[in-house]
C-alpha atoms as a PDB file:
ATOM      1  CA  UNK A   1       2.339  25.457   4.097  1.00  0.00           C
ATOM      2  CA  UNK A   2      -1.147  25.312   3.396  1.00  0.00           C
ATOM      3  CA  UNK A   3      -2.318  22.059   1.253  1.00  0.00           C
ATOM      4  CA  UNK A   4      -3.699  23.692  -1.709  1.00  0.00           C
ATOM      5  CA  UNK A   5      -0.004  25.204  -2.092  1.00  0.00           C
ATOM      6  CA  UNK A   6       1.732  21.962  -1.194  1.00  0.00           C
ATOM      7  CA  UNK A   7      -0.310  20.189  -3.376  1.00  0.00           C
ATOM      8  CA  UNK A   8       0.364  22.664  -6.258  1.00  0.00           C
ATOM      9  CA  UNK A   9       4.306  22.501  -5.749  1.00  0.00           C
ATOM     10  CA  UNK A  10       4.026  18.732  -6.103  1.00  0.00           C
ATOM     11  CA  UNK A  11       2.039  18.952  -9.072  1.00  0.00           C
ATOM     12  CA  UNK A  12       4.387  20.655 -10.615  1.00  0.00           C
ATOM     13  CA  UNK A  13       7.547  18.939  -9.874  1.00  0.00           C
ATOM     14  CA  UNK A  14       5.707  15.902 -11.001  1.00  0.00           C
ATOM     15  CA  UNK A  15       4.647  17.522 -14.241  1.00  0.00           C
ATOM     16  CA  UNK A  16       8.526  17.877 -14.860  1.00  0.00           C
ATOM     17  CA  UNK A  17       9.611  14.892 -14.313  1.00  0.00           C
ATOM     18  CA  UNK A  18       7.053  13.082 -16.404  1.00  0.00           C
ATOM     19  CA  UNK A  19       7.005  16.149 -19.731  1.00  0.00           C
ATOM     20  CA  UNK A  20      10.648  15.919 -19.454  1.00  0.00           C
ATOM     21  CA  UNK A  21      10.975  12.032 -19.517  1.00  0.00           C
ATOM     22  CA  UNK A  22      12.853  11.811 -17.176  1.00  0.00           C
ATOM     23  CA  UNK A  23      10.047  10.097 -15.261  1.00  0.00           C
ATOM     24  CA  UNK A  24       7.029   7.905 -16.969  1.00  0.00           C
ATOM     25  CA  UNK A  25       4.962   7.811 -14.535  1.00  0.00           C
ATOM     26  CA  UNK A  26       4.624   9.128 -10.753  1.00  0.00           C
ATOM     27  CA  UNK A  27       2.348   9.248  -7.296  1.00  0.00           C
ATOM     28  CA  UNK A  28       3.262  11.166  -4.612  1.00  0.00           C
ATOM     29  CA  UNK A  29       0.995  11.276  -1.172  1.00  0.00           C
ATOM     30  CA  UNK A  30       1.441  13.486   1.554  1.00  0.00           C
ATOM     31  CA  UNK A  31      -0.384  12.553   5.123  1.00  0.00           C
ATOM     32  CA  UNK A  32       0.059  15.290   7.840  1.00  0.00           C
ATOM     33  CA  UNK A  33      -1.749  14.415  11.012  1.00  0.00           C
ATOM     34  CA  UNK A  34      -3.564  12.162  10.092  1.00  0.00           C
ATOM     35  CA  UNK A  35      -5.092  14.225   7.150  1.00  0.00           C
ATOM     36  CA  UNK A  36      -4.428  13.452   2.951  1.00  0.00           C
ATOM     37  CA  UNK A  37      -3.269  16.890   2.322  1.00  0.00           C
ATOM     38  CA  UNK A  38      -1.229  16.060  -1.110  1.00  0.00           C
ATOM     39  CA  UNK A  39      -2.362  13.019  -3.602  1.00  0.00           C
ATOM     40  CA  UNK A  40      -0.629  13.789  -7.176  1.00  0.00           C
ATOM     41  CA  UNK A  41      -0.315  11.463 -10.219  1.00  0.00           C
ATOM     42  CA  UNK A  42       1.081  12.077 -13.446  1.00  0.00           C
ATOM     43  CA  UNK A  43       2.148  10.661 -16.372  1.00  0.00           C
ATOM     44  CA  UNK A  44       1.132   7.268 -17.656  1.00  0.00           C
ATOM     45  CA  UNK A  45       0.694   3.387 -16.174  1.00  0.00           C
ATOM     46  CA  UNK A  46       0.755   1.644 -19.450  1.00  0.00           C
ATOM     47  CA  UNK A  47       3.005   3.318 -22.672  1.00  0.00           C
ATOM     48  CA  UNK A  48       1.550   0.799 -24.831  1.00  0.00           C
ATOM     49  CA  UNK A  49      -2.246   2.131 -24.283  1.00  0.00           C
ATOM     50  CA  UNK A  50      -1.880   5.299 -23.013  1.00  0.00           C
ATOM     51  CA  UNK A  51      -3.675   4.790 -19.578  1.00  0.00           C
ATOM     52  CA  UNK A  52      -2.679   7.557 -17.484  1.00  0.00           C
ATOM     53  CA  UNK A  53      -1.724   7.179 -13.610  1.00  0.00           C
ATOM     54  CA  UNK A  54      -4.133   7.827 -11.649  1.00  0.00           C
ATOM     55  CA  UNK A  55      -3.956   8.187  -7.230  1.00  0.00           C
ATOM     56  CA  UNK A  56      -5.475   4.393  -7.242  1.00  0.00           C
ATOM     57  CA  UNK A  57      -2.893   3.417  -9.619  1.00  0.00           C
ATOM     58  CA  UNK A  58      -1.324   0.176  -8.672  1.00  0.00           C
ATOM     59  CA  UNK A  59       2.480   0.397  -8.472  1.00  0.00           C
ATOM     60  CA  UNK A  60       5.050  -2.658  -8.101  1.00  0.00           C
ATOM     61  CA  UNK A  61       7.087  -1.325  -4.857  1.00  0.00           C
ATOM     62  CA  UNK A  62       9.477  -3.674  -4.534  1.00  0.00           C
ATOM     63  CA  UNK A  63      10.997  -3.498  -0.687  1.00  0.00           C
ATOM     64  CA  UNK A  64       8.149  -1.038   0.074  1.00  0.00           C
ATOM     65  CA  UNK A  65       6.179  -4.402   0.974  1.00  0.00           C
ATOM     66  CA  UNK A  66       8.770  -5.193   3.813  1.00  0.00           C
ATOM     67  CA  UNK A  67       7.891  -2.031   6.424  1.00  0.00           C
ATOM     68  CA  UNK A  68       3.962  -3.234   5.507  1.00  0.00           C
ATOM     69  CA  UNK A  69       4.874  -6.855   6.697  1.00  0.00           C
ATOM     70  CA  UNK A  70       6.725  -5.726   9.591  1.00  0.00           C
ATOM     71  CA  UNK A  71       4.460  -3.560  10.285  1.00  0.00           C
ATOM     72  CA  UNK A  72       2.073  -6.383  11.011  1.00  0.00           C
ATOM     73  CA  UNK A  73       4.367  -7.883  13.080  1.00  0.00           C
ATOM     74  CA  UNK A  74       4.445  -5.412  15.618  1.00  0.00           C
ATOM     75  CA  UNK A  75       0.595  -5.133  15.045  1.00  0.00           C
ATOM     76  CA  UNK A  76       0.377  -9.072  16.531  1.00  0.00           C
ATOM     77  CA  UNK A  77       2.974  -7.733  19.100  1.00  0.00           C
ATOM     78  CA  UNK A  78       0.866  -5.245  20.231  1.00  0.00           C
ATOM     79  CA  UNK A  79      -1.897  -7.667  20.498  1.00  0.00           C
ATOM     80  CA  UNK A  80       0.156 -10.161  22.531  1.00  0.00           C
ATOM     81  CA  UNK A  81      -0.380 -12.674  19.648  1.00  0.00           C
ATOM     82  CA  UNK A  82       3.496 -13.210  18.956  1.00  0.00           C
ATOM     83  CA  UNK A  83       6.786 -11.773  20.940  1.00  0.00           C
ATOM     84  CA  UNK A  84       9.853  -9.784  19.443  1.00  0.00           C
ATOM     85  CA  UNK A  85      12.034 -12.959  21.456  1.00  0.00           C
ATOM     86  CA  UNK A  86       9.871 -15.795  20.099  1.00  0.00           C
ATOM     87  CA  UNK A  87      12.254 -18.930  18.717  1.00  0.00           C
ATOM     88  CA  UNK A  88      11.222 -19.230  15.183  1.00  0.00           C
ATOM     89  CA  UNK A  89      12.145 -22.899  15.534  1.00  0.00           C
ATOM     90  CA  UNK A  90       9.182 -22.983  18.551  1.00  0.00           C
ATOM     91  CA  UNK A  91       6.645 -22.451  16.193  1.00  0.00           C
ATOM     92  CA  UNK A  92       8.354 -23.756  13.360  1.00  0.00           C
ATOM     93  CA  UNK A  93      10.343 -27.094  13.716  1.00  0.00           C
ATOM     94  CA  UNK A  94      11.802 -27.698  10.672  1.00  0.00           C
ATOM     95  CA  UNK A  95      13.408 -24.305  10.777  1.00  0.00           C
ATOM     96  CA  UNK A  96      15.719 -25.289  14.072  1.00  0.00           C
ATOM     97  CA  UNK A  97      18.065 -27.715  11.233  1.00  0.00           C
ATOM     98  CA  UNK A  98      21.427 -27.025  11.220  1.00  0.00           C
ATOM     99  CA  UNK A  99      22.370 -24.938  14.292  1.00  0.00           C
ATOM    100  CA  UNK A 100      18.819 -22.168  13.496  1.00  0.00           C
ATOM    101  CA  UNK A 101      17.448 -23.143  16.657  1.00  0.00           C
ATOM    102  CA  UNK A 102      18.476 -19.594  18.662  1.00  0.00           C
ATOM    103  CA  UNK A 103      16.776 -17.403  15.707  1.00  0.00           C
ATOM    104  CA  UNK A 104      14.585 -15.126  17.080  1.00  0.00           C
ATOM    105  CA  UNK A 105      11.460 -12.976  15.581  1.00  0.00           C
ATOM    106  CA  UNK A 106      13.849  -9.825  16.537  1.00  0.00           C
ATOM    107  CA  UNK A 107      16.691 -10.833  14.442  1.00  0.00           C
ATOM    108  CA  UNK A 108      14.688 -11.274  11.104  1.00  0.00           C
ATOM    109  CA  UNK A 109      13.057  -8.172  11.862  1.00  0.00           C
ATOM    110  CA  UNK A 110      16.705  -6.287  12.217  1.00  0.00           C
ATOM    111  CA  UNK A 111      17.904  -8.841   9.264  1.00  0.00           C
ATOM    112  CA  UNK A 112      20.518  -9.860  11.726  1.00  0.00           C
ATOM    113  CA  UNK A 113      19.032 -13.741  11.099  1.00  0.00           C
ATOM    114  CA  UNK A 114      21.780 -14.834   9.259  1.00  0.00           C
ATOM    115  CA  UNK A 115      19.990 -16.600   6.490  1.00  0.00           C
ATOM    116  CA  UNK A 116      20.308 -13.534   3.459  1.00  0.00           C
ATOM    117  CA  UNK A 117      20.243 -15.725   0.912  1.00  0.00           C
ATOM    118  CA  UNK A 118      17.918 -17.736  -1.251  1.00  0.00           C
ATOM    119  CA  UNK A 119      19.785 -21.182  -2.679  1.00  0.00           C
ATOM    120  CA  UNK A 120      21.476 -20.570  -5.729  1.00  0.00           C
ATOM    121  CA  UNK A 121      19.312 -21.533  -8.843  1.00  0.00           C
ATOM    122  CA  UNK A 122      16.662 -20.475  -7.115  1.00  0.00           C
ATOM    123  CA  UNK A 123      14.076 -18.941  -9.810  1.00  0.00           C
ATOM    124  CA  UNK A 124      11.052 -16.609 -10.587  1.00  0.00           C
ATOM    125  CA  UNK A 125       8.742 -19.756 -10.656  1.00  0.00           C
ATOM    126  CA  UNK A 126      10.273 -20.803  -7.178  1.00  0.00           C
ATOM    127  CA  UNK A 127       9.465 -17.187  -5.718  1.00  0.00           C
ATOM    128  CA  UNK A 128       5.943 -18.103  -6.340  1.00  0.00           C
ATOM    129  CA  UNK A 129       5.736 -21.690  -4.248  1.00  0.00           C
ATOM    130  CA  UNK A 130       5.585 -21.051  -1.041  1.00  0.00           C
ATOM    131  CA  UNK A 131       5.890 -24.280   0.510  1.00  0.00           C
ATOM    132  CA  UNK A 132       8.924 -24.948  -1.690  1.00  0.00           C
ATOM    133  CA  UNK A 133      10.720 -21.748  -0.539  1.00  0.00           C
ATOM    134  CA  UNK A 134       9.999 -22.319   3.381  1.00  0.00           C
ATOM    135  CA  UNK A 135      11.136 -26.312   2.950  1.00  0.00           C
ATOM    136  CA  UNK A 136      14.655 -24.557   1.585  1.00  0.00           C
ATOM    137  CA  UNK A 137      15.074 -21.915   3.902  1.00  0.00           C
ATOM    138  CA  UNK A 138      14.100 -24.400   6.528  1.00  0.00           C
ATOM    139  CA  UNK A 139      17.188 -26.662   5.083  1.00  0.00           C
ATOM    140  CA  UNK A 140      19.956 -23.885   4.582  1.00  0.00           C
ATOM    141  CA  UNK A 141      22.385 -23.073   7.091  1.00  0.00           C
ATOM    142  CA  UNK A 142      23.008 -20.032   8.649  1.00  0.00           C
ATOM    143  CA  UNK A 143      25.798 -17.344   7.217  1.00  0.00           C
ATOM    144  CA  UNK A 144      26.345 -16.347  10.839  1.00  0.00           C
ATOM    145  CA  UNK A 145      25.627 -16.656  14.462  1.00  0.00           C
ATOM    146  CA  UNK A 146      22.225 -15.017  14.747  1.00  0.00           C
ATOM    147  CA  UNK A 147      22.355 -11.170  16.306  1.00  0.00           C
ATOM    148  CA  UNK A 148      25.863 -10.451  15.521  1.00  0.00           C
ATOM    149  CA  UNK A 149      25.896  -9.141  11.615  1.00  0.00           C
ATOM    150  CA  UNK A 150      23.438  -7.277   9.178  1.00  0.00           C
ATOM    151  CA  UNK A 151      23.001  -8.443   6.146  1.00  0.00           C
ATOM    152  CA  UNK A 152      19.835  -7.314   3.716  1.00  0.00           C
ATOM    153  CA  UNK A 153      17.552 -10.526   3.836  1.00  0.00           C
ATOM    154  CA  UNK A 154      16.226  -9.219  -0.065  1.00  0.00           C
ATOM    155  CA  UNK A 155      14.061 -11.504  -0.951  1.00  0.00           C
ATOM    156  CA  UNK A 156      13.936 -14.280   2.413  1.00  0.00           C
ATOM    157  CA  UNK A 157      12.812 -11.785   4.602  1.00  0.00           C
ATOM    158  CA  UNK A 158       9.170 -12.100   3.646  1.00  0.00           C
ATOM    159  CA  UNK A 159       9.158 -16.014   3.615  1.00  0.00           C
ATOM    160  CA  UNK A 160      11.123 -16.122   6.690  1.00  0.00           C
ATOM    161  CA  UNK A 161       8.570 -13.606   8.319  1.00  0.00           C
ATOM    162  CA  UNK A 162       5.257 -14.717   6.848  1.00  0.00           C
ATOM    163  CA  UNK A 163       5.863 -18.034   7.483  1.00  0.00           C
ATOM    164  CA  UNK A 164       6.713 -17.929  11.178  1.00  0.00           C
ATOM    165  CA  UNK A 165       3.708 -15.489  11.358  1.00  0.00           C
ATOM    166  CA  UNK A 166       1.365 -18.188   9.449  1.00  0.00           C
ATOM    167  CA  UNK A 167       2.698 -20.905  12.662  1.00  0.00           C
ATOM    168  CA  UNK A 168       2.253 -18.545  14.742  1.00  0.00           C
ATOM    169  CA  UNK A 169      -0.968 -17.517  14.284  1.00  0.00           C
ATOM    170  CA  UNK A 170      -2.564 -20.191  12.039  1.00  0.00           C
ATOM    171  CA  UNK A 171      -3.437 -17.075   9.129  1.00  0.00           C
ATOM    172  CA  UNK A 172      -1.397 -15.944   6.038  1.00  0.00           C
ATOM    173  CA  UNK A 173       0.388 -12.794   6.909  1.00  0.00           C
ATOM    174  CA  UNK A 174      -1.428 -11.442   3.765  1.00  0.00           C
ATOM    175  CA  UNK A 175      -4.992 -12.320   5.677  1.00  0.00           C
ATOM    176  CA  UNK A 176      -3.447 -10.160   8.995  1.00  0.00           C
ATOM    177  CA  UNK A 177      -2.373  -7.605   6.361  1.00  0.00           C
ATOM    178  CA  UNK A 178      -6.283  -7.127   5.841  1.00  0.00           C
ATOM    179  CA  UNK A 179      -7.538  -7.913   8.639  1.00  0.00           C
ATOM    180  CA  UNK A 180      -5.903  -5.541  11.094  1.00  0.00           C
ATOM    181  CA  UNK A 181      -4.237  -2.731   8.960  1.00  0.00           C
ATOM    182  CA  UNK A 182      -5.484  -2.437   5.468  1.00  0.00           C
ATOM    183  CA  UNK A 183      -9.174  -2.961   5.890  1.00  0.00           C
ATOM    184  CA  UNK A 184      -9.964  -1.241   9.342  1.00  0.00           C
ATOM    185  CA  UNK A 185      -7.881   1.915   7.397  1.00  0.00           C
ATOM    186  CA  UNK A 186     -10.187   1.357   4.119  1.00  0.00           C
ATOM    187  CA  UNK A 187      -7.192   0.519   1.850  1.00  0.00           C
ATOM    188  CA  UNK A 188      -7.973  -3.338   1.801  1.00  0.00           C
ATOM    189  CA  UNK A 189      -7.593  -3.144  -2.254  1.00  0.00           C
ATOM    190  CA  UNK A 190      -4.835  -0.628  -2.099  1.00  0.00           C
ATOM    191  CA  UNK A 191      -1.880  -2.449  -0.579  1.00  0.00           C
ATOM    192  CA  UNK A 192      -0.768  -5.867  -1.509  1.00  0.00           C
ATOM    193  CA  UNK A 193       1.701  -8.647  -1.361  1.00  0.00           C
ATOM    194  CA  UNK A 194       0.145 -10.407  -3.925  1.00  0.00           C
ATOM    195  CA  UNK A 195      -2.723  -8.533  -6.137  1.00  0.00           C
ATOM    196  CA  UNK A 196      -5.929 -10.243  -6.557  1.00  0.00           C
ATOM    197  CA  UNK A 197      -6.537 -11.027 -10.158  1.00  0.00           C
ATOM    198  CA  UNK A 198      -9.418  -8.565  -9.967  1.00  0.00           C
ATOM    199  CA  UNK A 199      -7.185  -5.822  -9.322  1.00  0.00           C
ATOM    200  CA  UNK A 200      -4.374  -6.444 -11.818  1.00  0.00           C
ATOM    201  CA  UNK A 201      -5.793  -4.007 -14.348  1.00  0.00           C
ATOM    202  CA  UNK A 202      -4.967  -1.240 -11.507  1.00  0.00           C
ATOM    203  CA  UNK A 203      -1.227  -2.077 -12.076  1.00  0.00           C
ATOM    204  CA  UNK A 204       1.322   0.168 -13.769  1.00  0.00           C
ATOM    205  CA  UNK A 205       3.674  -1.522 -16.038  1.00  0.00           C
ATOM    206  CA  UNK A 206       7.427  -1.271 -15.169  1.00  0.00           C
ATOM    207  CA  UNK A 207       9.926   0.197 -17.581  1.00  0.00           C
ATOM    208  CA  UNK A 208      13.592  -0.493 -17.075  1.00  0.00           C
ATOM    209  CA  UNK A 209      15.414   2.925 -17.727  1.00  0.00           C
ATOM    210  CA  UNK A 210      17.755   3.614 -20.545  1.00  0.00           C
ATOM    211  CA  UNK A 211      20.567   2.643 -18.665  1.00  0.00           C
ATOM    212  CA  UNK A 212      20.556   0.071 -16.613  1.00  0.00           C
ATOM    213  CA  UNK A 213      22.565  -0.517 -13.020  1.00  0.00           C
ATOM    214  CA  UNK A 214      26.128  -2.650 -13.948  1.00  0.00           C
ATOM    215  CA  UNK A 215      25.478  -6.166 -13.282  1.00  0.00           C
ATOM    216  CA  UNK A 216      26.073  -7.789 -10.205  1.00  0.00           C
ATOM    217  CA  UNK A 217      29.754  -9.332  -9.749  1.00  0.00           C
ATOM    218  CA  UNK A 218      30.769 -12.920  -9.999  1.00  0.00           C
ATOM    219  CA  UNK A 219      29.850 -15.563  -8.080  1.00  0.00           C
ATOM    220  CA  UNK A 220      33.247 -15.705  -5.209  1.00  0.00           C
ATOM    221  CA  UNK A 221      33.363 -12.084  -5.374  1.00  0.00           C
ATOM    222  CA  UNK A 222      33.347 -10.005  -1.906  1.00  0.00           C
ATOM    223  CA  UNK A 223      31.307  -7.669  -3.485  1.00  0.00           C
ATOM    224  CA  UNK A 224      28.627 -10.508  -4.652  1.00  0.00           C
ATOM    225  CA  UNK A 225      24.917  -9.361  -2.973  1.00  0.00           C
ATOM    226  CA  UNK A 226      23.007 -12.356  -1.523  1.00  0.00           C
ATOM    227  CA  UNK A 227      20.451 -12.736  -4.430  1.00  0.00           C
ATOM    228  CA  UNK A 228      20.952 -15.015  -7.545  1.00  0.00           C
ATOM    229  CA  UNK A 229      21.056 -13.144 -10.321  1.00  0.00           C
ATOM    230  CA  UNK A 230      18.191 -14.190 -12.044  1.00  0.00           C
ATOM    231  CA  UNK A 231      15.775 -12.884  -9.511  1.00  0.00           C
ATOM    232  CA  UNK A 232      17.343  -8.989  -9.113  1.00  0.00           C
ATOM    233  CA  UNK A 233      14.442  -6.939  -9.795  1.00  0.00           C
ATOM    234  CA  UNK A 234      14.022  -5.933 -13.588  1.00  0.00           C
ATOM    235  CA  UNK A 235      10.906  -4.631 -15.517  1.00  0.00           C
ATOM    236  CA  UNK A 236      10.338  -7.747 -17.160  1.00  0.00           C
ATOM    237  CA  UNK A 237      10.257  -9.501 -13.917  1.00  0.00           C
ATOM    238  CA  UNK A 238       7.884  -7.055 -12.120  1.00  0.00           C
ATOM    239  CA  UNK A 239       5.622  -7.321 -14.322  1.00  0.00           C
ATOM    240  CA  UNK A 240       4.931 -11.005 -14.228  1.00  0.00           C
ATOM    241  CA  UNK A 241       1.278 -11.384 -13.299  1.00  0.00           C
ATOM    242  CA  UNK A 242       2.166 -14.919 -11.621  1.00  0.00           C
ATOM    243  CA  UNK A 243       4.975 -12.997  -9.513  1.00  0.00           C
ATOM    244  CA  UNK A 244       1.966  -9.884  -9.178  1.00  0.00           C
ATOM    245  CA  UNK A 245      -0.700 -12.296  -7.754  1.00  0.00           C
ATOM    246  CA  UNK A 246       1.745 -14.154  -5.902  1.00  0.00           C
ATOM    247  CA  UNK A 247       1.993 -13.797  -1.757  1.00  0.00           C
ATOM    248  CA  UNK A 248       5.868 -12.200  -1.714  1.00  0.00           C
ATOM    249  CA  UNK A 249       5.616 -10.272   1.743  1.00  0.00           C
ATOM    250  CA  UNK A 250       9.534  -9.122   0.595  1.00  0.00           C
ATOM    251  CA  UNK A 251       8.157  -7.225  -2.015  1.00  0.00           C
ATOM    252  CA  UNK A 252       5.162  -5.702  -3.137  1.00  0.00           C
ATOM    253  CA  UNK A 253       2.497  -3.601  -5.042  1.00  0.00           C
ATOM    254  CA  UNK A 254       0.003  -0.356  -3.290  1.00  0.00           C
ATOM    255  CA  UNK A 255      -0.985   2.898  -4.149  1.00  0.00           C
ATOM    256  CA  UNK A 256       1.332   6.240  -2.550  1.00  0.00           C
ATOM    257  CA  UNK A 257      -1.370   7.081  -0.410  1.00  0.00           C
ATOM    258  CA  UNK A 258      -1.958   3.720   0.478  1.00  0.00           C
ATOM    259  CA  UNK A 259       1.634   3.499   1.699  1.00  0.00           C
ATOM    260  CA  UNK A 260       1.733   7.081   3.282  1.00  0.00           C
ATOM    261  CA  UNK A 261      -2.041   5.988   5.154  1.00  0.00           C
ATOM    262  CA  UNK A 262      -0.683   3.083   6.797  1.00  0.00           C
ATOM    263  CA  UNK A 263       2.342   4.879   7.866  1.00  0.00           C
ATOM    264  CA  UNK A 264       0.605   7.637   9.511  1.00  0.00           C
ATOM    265  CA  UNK A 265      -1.730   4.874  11.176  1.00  0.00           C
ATOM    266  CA  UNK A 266       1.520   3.604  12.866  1.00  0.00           C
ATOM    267  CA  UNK A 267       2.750   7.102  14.088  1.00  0.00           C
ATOM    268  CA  UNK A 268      -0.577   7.085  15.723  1.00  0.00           C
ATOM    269  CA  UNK A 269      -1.434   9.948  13.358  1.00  0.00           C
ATOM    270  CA  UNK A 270      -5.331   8.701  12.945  1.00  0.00           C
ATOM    271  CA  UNK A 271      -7.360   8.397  15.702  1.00  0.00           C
ATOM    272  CA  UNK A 272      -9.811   5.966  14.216  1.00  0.00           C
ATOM    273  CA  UNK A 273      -7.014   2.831  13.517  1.00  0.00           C
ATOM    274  CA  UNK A 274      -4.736   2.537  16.670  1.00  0.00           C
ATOM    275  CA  UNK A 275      -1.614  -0.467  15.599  1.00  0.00           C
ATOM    276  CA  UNK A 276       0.601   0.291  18.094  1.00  0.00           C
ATOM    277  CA  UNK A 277       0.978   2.174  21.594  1.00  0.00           C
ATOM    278  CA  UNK A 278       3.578   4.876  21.762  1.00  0.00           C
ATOM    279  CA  UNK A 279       5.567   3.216  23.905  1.00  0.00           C
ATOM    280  CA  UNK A 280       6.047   0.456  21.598  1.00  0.00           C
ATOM    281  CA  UNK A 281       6.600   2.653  18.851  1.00  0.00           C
ATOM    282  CA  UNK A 282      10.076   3.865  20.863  1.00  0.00           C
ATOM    283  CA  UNK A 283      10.629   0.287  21.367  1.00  0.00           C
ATOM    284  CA  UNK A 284      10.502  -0.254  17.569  1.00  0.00           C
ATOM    285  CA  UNK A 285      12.520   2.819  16.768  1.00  0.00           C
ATOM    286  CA  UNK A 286      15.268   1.935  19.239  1.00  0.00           C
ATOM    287  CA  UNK A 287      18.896   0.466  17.676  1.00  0.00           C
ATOM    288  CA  UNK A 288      19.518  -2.884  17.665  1.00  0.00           C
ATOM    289  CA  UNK A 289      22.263  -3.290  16.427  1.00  0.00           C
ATOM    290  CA  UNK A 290      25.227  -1.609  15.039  1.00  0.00           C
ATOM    291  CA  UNK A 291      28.061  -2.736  12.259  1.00  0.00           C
ATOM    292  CA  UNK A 292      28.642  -2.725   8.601  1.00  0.00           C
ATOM    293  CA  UNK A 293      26.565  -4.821   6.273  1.00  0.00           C
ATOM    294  CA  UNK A 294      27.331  -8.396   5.371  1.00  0.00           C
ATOM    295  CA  UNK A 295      28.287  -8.668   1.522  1.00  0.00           C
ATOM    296  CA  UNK A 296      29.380  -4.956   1.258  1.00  0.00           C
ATOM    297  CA  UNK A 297      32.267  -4.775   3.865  1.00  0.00           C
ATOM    298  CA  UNK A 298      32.831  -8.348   4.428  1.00  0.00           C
ATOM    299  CA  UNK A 299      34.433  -9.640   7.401  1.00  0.00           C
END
């Protein structure tokens, strides 16, 4: 299909979505080979002023912001700056307290860590102190013996992550973010885990819909997710500028073509950025592991 017509189909599916209200507002970015050949936007970023979306629209991505920050953990990999079997405890003491000490950069990669969970009580001014978050992950104990479940790390995946990264390595993974992804692929402003306060007029404001998902169960319930209430994601919560401009590598805000750019960079699809070699990218595409979730088919 050629892009003009691609881009025209999009266009129109977007147009829709957003005239019928089903949608408010939308991006959608299509890289093929290495090449932008689709970059829509439609509706609006702000209700209450009318600002339209535009492609450099800022959008809160939630879990988006996980693939970037593992993403630059196979970057370092690549670079022999940190290995897939590193201890986390090796570079990070603290973190070897009760029984954590066999945790491996692999297994919160593959969320197989066995630490899902952020303390109960934990809230949206906690998720924005790093060093407080760290000391309590640092402190919890593990659900599991590391390597042998799954369960969705939600919201410790980026502490756990970042912060081995920043021992590792001695830089925020939000400086290696820049430094070896966004900025050599000219997005540096594009994709973030926290948004410079510059930038915060780029972001779209979140709308819960009409009807919102059923509440999560009680506490003691099998079916109970491993995130305190009070921090599952809601408009009112996304669009905290102190949660925003906060460095959250589990969630975070970019641009579709931002997203779709950096992607493409790690299929090897542009010749000018190379991340990874191809035969890491099999490595990273290989299974793992293999079992039902932790919290949704408990054992």
């Amino acid at each position: 299909m050629a892009a003009a017509d691609l881009q025209g189909r999009i266009r129109r599916a977007v147009h829709e979505l957003t005239d019928s209200g089903a949608e408010t507002g939308i991006q959608v970015a299509v890289v093929r080979e290495g090449v932008l050949v689709a970059d829509v936007a439609g509706g609006v970023a702000d209700p209450a002023t009318g600002r339209p979306v535009s492609p450099g629209t800022l959008f809160w991505a939630a879990s988006t912001a996980k693939g970037m920050a593992s993403t630059v953990v196979h970057v370092l990999a690549e670079r022999g700056e940190i290995g897939y079997d590193l201890r986390v405890a090796d570079v990070w003491p603290e973190f070897a307290a009760h029984g954590k000490d066999s945790i491996t950069v692999r297994h919160l990669l593959c969320h197989t860590a066995g630490v899902p969970a952020l303390p109960p009580g934990t809230t949206p001014d906690d998720l924005c102190d790093w060093e407080r978050i760290c000391a309590l992950l640092a402190g919890t104990e593990p659900w599991w013996r590391p390597g042998t479940r799954f369960g969705y790390h939600s919201d410790t995946f980026g502490y756990l992550v970042g912060e081995t990264v920043r021992r590792a390595t001695g830089s925020t993974i939000s400086e290696l973010l820049r430094e070896l992804i966004t900025g050599p692929l000219g997005i540096a402003d594009d994709v973030h885990f926290g948004v410079p306060a510059r930038l915060l007029p780029r972001v779209a404001t979140q709308i819960d819909p009409e009807e919102l998902p059923a509440p999560p169960p009680e506490p003691g319930s099998p079916q109970k997710p491993p995130m305190p209430m009070v921090i599952i994601p809601r408009a009112a919560l996304a669009n905290r500028r102190d949660l925003l401009g906060a460095d959250i590598p589990s969630v975070g805000t970019m641009t579709a073509r931002a997203a779709a750019t950096v992607y493409a960079a790690l299929l090897g699809h542009i010749d000018a950025v190379n991340l990874v070699s191809a035969e890491r990218l099999a490595a990273m595409a290989a299974i793992t592991y293999q079992g039902p979730e932790i919290g949704r088919a408990h054992v």
